[in-house]
Protein backbone atom coordinates (compact mmCIF):
# COMPACT_ATOMS: atom_id res chain seq x y z
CA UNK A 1 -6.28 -14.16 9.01
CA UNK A 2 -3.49 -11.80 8.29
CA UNK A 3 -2.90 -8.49 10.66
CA UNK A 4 -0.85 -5.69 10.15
CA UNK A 5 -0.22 -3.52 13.49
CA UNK A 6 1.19 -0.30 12.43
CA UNK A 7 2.65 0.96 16.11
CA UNK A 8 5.80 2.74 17.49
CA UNK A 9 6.00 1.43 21.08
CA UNK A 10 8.28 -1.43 20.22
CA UNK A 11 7.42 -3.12 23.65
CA UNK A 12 3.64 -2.95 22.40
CA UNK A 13 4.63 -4.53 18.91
CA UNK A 14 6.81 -7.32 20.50
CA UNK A 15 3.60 -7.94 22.70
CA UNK A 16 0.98 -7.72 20.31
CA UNK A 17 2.82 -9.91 17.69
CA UNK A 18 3.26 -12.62 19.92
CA UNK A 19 -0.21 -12.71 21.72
CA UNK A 20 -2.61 -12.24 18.36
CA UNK A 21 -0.37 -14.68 16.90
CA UNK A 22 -1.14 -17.43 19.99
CA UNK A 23 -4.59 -16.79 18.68
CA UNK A 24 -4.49 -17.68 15.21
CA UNK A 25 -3.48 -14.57 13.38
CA UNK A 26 -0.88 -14.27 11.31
CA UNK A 27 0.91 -10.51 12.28
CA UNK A 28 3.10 -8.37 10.30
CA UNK A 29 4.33 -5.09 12.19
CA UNK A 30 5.50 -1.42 11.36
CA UNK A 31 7.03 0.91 13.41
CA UNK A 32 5.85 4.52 11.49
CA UNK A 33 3.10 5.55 9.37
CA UNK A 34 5.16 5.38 5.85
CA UNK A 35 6.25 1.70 6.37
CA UNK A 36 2.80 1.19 7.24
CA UNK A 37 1.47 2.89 4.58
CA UNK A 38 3.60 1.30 1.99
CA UNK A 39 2.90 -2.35 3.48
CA UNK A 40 -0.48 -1.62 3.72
CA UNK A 41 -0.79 -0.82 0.08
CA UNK A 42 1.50 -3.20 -1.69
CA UNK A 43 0.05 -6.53 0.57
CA UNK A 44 -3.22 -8.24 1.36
CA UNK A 45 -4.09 -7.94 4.62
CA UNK A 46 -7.52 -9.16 6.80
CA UNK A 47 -7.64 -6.22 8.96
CA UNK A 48 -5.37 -3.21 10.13
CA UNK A 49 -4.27 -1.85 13.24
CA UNK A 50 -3.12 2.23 13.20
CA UNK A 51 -1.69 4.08 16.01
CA UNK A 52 -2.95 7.86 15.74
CA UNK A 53 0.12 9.15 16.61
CA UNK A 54 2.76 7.73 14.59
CA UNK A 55 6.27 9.16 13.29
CA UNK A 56 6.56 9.49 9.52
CA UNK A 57 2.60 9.50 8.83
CA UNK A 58 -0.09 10.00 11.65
CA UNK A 59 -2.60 7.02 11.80
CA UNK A 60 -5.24 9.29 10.26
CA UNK A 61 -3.00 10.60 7.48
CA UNK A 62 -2.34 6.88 6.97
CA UNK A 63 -5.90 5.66 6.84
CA UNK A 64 -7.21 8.64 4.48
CA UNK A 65 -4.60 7.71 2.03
CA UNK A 66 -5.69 3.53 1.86
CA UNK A 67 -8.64 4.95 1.74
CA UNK A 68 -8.20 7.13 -0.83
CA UNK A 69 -6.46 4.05 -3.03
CA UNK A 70 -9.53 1.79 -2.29
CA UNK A 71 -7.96 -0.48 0.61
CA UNK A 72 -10.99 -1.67 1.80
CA UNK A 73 -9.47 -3.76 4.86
CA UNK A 74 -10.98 -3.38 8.02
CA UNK A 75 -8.81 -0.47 10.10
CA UNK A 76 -8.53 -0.48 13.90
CA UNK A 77 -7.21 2.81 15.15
CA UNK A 78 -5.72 2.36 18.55
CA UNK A 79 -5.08 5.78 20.76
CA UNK A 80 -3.93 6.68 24.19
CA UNK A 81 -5.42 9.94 23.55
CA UNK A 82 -8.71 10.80 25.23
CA UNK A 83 -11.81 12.89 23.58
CA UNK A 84 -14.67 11.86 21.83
CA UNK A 85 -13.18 14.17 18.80
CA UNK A 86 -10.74 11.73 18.29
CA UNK A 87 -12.70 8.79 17.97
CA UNK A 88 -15.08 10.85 15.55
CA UNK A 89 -12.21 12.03 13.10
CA UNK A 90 -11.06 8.51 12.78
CA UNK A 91 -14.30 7.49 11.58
CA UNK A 92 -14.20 10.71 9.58
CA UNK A 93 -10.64 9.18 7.73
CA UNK A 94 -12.63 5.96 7.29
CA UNK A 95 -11.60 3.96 10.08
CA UNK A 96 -14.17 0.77 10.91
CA UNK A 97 -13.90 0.92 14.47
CA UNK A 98 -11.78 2.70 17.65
CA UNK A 99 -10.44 1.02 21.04
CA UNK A 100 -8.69 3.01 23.61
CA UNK A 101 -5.16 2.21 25.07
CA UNK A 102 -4.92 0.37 27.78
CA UNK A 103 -6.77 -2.45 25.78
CA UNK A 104 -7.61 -5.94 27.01
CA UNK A 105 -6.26 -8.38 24.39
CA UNK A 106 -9.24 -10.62 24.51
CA UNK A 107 -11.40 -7.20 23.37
CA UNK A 108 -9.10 -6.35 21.02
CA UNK A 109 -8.41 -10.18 19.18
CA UNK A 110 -12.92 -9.68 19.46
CA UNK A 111 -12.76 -7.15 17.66
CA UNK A 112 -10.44 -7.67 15.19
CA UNK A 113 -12.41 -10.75 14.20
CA UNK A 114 -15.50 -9.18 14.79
CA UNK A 115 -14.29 -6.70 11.75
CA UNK A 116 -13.10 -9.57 9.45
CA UNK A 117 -17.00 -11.13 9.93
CA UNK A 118 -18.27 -7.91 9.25
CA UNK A 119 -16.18 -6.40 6.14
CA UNK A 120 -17.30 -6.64 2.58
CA UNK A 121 -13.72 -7.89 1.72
CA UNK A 122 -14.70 -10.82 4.21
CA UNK A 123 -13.98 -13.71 2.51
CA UNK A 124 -15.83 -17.14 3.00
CA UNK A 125 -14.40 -18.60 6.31
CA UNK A 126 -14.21 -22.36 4.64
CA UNK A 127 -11.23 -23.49 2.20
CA UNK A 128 -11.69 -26.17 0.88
CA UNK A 129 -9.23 -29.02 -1.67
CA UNK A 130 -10.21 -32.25 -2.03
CA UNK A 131 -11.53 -33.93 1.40
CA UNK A 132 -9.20 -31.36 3.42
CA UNK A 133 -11.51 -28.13 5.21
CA UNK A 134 -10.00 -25.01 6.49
CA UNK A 135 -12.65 -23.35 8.47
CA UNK A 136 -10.98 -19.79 9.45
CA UNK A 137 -13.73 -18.31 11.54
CA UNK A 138 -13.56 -21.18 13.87
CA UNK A 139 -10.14 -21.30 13.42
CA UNK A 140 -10.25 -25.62 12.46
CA UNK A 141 -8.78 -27.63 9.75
CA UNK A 142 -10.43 -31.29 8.78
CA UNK A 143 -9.26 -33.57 6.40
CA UNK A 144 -12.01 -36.72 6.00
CA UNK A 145 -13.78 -35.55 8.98
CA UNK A 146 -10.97 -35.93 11.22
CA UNK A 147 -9.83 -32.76 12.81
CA UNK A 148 -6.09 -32.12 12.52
CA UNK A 149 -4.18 -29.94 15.22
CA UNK A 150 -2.28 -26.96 13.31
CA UNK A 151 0.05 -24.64 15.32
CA UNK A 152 -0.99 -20.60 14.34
CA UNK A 153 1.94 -20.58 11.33
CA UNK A 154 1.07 -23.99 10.15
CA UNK A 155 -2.43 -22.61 9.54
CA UNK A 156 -1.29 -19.21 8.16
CA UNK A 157 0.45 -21.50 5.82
CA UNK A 158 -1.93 -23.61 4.78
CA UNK A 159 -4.55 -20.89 4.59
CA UNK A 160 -2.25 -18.97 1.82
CA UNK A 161 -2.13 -22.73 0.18
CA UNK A 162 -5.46 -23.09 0.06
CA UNK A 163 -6.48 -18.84 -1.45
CA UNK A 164 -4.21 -19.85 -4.15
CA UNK A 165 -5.33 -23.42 -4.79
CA UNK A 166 -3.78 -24.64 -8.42
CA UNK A 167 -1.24 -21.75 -8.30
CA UNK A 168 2.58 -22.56 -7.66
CA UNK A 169 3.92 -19.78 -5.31
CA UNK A 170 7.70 -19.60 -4.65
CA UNK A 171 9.56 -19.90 -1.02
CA UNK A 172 9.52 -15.70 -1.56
CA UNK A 173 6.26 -15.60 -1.97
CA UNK A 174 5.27 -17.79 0.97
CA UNK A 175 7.94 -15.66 3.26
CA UNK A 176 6.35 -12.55 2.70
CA UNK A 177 2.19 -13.97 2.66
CA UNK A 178 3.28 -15.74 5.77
CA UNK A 179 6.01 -14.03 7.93
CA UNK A 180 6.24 -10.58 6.22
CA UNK A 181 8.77 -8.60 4.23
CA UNK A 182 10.72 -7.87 7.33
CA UNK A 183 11.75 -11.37 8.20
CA UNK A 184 15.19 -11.76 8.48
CA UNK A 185 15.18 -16.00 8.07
CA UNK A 186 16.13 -17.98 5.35
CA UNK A 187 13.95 -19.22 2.90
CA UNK A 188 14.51 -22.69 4.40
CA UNK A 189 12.18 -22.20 6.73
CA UNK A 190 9.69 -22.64 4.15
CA UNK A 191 10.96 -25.91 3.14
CA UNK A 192 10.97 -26.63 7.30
CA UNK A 193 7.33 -25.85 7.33
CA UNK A 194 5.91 -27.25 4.30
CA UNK A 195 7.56 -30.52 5.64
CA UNK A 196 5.47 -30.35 9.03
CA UNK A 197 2.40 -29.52 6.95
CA UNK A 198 2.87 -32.79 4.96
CA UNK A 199 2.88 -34.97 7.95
CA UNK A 200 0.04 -33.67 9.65
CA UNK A 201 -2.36 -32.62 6.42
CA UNK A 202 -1.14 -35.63 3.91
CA UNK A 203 1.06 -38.20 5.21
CA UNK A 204 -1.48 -40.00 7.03
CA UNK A 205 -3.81 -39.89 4.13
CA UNK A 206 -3.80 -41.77 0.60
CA UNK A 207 -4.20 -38.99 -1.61
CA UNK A 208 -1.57 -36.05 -1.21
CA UNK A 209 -2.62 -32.37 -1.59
CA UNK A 210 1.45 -30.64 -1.70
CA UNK A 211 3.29 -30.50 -4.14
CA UNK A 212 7.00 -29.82 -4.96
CA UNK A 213 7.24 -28.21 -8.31
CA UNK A 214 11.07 -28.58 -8.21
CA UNK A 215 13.17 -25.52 -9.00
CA UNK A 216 10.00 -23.08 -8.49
CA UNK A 217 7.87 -23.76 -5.48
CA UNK A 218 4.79 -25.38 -3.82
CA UNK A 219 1.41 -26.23 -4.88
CA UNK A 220 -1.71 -27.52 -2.99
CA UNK A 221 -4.33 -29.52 -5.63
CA UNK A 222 -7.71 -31.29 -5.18
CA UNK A 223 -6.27 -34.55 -6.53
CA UNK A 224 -2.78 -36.26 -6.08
CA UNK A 225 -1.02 -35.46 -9.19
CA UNK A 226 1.50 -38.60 -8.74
């Protein structure tokens, strides 16, 4: 499940990053309401987080304008402002739901998921290729009915594998479905990555699901293609 958390308290970002991640999401991050905006509209993502007050673009101006282009992803506005008018002009903007700052992280990570259940953009928790079972609600990956231990990026990465079964994507691609636009890393770590995905998701298995289209990218198929 892929997060963006559009916040300016830099200390709050580092935090948030770090803990939703330790739970399974995969977190992207902007510090005002235009890089937000323009993330927002330009990327897939499960569910978003807005500040309401933001530099750049408030969080309502921000959520009235995905709005207004037909983002239908789940929006969290987080405040530290206080008043029931608040809350009720964020669900005016279209906002899904509202949580007050100071949060606990196990209400927010609730409701974040909570959101994903709920939205009609919700897709089906279970990926599936071959004998190998992503199951994103409950956060599980299978392969022959044995359950396979994935670290949160591991499973980011083979979650965008799996939503674009058949489809080569390049080590760009992955960087930015995976780690964002705004990692600085080289696209190495892909390679790095893909490699501890093959030992844990085919290696031990007859039939291998990755592939290496050499020159482009990466490819994950029902059958082994030889």
């Amino acid at each position: 499940m892929r997060i963006l958390i559009v916040e300016d308290d830099a200390t709050m970002v580092v935090y948030l990053k770090k803990c939703l991640e330790a739970e399974g999401f995969s977190v992207d991050t902007a510090c005002d309401g235009l890089v937000g905006l323009e993330k927002a509209l330009t990327q897939h993502f499960d569910a978003i987080t807005l500040d309401i007050m933001l530099p750049g673009m408030n969080g309502y101006e921000v959520c009235r304008e995905l709005r207004a282009a037909q983002v239908d992803a789940p929006i969290l506005m987080l405040t530290a402002k206080d008043g029931e008018y608040d809350e009720a002009d964020a669900f005016d903007y279209g906002a899904d739901d509202f949580l007050r700052k100071p949060f606990s992280l196990v209400v927010l990570s609730a409701r974040l998921r909570s959101l994903i259940r709920r939205s009609g953009v919700a897709r089906s928790s279970l990926l599936a290729a071959g004998d190998l079972v992503l199951d994103e609600a409950a956060h599980r990956v299978t392969r022959a009915g044995m359950e396979i231990e994935l670290t949160p990026r591991e499973f980011a990465l083979l979650e965008v594998l799996l939503r674009n079964k058949g489809q080569v994507l390049d080590r760009t691609q992955l960087l930015e479905k995976v780690w964002g636009y705004d990692h600085l890393g080289g696209d190495n770590l892909v390679e790095v990555y893909i490699g501890y995905l093959r030992r844990k998701v085919d290696d031990p298995f007859p039939r291998k699901l990755i592939h290496t289209v050499r020159g482009v990218g990466y490819r994950l198929e029902d059958e082994d293609d030889g």
